[in-house]
Protein backbone atom coordinates (compact mmCIF):
# COMPACT_ATOMS: atom_id res chain seq x y z
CA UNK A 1 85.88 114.94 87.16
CA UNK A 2 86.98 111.40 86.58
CA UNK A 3 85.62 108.40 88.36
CA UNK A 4 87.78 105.53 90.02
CA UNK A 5 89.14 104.10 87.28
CA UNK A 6 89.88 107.41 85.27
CA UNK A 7 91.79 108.33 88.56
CA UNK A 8 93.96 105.04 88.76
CA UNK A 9 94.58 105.15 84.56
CA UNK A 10 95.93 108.78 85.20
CA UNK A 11 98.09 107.28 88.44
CA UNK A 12 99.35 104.39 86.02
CA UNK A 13 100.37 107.15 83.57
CA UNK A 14 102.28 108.95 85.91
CA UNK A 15 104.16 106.26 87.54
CA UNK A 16 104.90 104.97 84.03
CA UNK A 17 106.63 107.65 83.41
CA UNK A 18 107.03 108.02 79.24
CA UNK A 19 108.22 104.14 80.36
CA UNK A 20 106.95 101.33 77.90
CA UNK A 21 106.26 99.40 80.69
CA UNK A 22 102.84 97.64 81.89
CA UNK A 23 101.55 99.21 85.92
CA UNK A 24 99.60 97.18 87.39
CA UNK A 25 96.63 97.59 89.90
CA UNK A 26 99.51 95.97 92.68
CA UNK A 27 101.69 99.06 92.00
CA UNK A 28 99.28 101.54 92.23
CA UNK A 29 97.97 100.17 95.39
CA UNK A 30 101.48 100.35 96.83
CA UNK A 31 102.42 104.03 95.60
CA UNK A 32 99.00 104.52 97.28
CA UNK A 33 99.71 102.94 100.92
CA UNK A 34 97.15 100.32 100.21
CA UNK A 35 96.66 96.63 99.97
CA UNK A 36 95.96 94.98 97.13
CA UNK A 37 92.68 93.63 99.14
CA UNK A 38 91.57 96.86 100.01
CA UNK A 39 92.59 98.51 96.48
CA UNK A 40 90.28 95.60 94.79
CA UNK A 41 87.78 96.28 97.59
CA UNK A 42 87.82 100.02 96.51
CA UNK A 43 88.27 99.38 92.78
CA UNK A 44 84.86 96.93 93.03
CA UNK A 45 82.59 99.75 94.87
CA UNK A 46 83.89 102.11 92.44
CA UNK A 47 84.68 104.40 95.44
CA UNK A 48 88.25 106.61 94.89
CA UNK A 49 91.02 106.68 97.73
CA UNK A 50 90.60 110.52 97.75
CA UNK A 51 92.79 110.72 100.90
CA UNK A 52 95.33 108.48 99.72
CA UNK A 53 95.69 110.31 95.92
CA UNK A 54 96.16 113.55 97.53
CA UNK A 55 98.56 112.61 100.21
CA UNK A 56 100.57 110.82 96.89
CA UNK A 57 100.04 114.41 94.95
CA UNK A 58 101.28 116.19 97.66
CA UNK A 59 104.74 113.92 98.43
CA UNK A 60 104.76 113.60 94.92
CA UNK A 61 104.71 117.30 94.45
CA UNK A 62 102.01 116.43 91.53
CA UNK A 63 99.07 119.11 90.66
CA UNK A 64 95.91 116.87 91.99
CA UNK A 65 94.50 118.33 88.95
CA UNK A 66 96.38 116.51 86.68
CA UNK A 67 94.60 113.15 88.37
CA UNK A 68 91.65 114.45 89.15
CA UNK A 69 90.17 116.00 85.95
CA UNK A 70 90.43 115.68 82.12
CA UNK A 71 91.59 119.59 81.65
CA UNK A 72 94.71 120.21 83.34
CA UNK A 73 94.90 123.84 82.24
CA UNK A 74 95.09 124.94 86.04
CA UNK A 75 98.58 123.58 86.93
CA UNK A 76 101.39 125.24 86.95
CA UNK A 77 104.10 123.86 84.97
């Protein structure tokens, strides 16, 4: 299971999209409903938005696997 910032480098993948573009810790914090204060709050205790990430996975229609763990296997594609 990844930690915090395994978690928000998957996020930044996704909402890259196969982009060449940079995603910042701003963006994920506002795909994820949260403030940058409380994202850096989060980010410096280490401690992932597990509420937040699923509610995105589920509007998203993304397999929480994918985020979650390094072996993806489990989702349907």
């Amino acid at each position: 299971m990844r930690d915090f910032h395994g978690v928000i480098q998957a996020l930044k993948i996704y909402i890259a999209d196969g982009r060449d573009i940079k995603v910042l810790d701003k963006d994920v914090a506002n795909i994820l409903g949260l403030t940058q204060m409380q994202f850096a709050t989060l980010k410096r205790r280490n401690s992932t938005p597990y509420p937040n990430v699923l509610a995105l996975c589920k509007h998203e229609n993304l397999c929480c696997n994918e985020i979650f763990f390094e072996e993806t296997s489990l989702c349907e594609r």
